[in-house]
C-alpha atoms as a PDB file:
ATOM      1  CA  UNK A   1    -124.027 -38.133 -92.992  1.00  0.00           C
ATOM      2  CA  UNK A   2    -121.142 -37.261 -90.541  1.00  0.00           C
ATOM      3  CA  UNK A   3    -119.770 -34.032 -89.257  1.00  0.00           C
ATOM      4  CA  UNK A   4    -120.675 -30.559 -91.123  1.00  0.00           C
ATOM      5  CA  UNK A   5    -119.294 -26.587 -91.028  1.00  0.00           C
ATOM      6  CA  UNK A   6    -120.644 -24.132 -89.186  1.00  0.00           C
ATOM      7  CA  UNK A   7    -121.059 -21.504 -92.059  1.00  0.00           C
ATOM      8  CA  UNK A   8    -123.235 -23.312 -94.412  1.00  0.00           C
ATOM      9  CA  UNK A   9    -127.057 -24.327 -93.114  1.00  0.00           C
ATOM     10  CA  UNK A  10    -126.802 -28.337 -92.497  1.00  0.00           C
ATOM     11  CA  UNK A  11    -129.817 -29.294 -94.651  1.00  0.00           C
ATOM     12  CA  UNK A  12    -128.685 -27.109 -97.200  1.00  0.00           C
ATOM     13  CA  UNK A  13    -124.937 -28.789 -97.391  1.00  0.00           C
ATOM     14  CA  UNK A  14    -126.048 -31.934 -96.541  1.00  0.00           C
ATOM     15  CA  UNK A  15    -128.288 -31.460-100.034  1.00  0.00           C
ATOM     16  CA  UNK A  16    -124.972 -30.353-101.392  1.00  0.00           C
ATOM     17  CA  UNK A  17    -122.784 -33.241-100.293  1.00  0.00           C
ATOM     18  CA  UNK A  18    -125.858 -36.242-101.072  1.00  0.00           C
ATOM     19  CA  UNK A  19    -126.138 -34.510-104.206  1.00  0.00           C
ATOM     20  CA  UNK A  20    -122.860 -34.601-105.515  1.00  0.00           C
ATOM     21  CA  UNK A  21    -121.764 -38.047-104.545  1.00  0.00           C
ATOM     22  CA  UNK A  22    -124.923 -39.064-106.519  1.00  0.00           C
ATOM     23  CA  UNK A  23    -123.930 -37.224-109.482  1.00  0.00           C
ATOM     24  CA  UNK A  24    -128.013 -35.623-109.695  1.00  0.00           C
ATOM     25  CA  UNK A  25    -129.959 -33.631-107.374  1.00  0.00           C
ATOM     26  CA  UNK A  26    -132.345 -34.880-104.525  1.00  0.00           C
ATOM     27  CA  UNK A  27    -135.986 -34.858-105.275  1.00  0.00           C
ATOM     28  CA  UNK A  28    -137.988 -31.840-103.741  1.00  0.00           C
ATOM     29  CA  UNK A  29    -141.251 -33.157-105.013  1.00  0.00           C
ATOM     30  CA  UNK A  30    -142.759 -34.986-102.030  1.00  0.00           C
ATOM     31  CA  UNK A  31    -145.125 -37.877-102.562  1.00  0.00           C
ATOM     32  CA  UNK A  32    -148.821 -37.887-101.835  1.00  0.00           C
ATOM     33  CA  UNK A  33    -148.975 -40.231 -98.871  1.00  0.00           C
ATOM     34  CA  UNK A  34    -145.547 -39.890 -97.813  1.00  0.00           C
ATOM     35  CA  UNK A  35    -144.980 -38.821 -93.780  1.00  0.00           C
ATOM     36  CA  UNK A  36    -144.366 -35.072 -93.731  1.00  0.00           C
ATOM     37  CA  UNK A  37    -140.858 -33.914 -92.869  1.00  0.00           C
ATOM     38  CA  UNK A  38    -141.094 -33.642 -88.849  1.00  0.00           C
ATOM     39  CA  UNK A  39    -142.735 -36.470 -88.464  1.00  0.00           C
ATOM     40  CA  UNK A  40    -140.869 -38.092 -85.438  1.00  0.00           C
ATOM     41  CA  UNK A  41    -139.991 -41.935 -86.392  1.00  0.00           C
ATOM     42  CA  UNK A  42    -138.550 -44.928 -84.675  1.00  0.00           C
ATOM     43  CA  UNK A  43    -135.767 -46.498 -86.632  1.00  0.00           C
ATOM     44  CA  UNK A  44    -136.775 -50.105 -85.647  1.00  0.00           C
ATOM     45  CA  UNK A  45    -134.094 -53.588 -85.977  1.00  0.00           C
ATOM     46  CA  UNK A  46    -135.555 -56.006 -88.553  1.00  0.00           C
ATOM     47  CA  UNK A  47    -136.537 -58.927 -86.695  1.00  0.00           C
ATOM     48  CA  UNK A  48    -135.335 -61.318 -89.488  1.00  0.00           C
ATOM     49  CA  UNK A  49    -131.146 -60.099 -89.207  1.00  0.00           C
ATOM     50  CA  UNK A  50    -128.924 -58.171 -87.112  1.00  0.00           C
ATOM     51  CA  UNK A  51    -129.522 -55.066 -88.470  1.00  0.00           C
ATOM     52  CA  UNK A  52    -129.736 -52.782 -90.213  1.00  0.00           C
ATOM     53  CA  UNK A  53    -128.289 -50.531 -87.296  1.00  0.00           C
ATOM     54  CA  UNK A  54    -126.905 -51.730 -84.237  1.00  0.00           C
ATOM     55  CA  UNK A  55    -130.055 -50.439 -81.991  1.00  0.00           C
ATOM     56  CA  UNK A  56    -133.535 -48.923 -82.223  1.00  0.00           C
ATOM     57  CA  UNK A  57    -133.840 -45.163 -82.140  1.00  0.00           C
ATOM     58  CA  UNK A  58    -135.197 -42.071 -82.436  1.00  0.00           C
ATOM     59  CA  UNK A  59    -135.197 -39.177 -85.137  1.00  0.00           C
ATOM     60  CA  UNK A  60    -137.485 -37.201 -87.328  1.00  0.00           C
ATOM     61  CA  UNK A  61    -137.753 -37.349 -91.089  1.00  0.00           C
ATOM     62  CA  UNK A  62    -135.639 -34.795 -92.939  1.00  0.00           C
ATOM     63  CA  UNK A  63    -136.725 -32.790 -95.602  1.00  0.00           C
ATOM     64  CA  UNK A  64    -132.993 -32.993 -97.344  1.00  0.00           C
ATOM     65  CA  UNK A  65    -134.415 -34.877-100.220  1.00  0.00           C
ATOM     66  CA  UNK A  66    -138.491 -36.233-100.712  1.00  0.00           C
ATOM     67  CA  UNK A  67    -139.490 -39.256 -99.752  1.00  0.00           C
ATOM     68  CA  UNK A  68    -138.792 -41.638-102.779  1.00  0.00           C
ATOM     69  CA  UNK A  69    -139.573 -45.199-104.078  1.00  0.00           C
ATOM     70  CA  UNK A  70    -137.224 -48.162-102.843  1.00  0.00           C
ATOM     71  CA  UNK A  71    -136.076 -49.678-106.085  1.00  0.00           C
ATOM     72  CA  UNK A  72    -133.939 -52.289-104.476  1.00  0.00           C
ATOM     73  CA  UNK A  73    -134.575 -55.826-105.776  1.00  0.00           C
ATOM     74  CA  UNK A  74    -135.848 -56.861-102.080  1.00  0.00           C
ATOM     75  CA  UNK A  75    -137.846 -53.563-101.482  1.00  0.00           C
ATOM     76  CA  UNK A  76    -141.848 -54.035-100.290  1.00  0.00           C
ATOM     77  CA  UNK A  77    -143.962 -52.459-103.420  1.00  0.00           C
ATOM     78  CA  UNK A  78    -144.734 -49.107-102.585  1.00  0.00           C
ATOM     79  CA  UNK A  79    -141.837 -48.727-100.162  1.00  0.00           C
ATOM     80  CA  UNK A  80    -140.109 -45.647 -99.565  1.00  0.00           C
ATOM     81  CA  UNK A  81    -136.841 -44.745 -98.580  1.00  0.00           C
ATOM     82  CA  UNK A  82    -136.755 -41.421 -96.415  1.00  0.00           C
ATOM     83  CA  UNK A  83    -133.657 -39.257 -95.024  1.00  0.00           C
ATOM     84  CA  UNK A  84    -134.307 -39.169 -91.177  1.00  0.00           C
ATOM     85  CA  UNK A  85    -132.019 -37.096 -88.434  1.00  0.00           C
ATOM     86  CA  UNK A  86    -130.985 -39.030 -85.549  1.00  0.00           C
ATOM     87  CA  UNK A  87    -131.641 -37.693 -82.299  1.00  0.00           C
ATOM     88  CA  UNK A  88    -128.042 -39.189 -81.872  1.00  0.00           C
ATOM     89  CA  UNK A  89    -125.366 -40.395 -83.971  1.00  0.00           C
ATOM     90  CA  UNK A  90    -125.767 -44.022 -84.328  1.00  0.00           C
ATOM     91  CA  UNK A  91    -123.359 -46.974 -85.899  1.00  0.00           C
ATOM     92  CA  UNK A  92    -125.172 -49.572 -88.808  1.00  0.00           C
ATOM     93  CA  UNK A  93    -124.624 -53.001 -88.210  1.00  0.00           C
ATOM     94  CA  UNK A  94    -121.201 -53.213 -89.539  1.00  0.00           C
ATOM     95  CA  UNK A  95    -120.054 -50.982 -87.469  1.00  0.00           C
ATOM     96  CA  UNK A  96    -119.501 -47.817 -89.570  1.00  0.00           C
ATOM     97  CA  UNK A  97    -120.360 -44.811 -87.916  1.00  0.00           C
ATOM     98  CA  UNK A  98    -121.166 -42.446 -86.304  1.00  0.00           C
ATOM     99  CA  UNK A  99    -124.115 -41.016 -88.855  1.00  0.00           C
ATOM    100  CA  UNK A 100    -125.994 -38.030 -88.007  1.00  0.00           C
ATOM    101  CA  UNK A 101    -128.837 -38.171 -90.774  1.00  0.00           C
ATOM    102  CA  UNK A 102    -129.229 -41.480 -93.120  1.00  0.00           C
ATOM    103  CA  UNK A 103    -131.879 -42.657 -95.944  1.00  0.00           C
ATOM    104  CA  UNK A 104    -133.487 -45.228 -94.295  1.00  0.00           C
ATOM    105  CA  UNK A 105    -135.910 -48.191 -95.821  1.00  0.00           C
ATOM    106  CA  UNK A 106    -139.496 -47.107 -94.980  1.00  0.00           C
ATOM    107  CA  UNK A 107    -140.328 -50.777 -93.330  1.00  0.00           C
ATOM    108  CA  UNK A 108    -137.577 -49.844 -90.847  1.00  0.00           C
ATOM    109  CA  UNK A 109    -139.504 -46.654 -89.538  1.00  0.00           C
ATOM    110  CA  UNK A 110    -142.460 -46.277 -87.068  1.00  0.00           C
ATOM    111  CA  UNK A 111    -144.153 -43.403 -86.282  1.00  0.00           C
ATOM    112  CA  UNK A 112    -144.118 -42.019 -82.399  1.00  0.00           C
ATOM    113  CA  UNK A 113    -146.576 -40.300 -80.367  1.00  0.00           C
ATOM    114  CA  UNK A 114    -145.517 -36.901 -80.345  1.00  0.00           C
ATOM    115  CA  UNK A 115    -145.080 -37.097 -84.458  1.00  0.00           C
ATOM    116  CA  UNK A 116    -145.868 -33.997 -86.451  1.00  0.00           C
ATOM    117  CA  UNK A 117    -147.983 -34.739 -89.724  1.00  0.00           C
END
């Protein structure tokens, strides 16, 4: 997600915004298992390609939409793709960019220290 207004709540239009470019709403029903939103996370580089953002960093998963199951073709069984907040706006390996708050692959997220669960 990029830039926002000032007179709507951010996770509120950010639910608006993901919502409608889907064409359905976000999930609210969070999975048993699932990290909590708060949890502070480490968006991590796959060791295996250049991406899928330019560098590791910090953020905290984002209750905008639950945690939900990776259907990709390439996803791990079981994995989930979470929204996380960056701590900064960061570019993805192609460049694009600056995002504020992504969905990102659960094998591409560690958990740090000071995490709340």
């Amino acid at each position: 997600m990029t830039g926002r207004s000032a007179s709507v709540p951010a996770e509120a239009e950010d639910r608006q915004a993901v919502e409608h470019v889907l064409g359905r709403p976000l999930s609210r029903a969070w999975p048993a298992g699932a990290w909590a939103p708060g949890t502070r996370v480490t968006v991590v580089r796959d060791p295996d390609w250049d991406g899928p953002w330019q560098a590791e960093f910090s953020g905290t998963i984002d209750a905008v939409g639950a945690a939900v199951p990776n259907e990709h073709a390439q996803a791990f069984s079981g994995e989930l793709l979470y929204w996380v907040t960056f701590d900064a706006p960061q570019y993805d390996s192609d460049g694009d960019g600056p995002y504020r708050k992504a969905q990102v692959w659960g094998r591409y997220l560690r958990t740090r220290p000071e995490s709340v669960v």
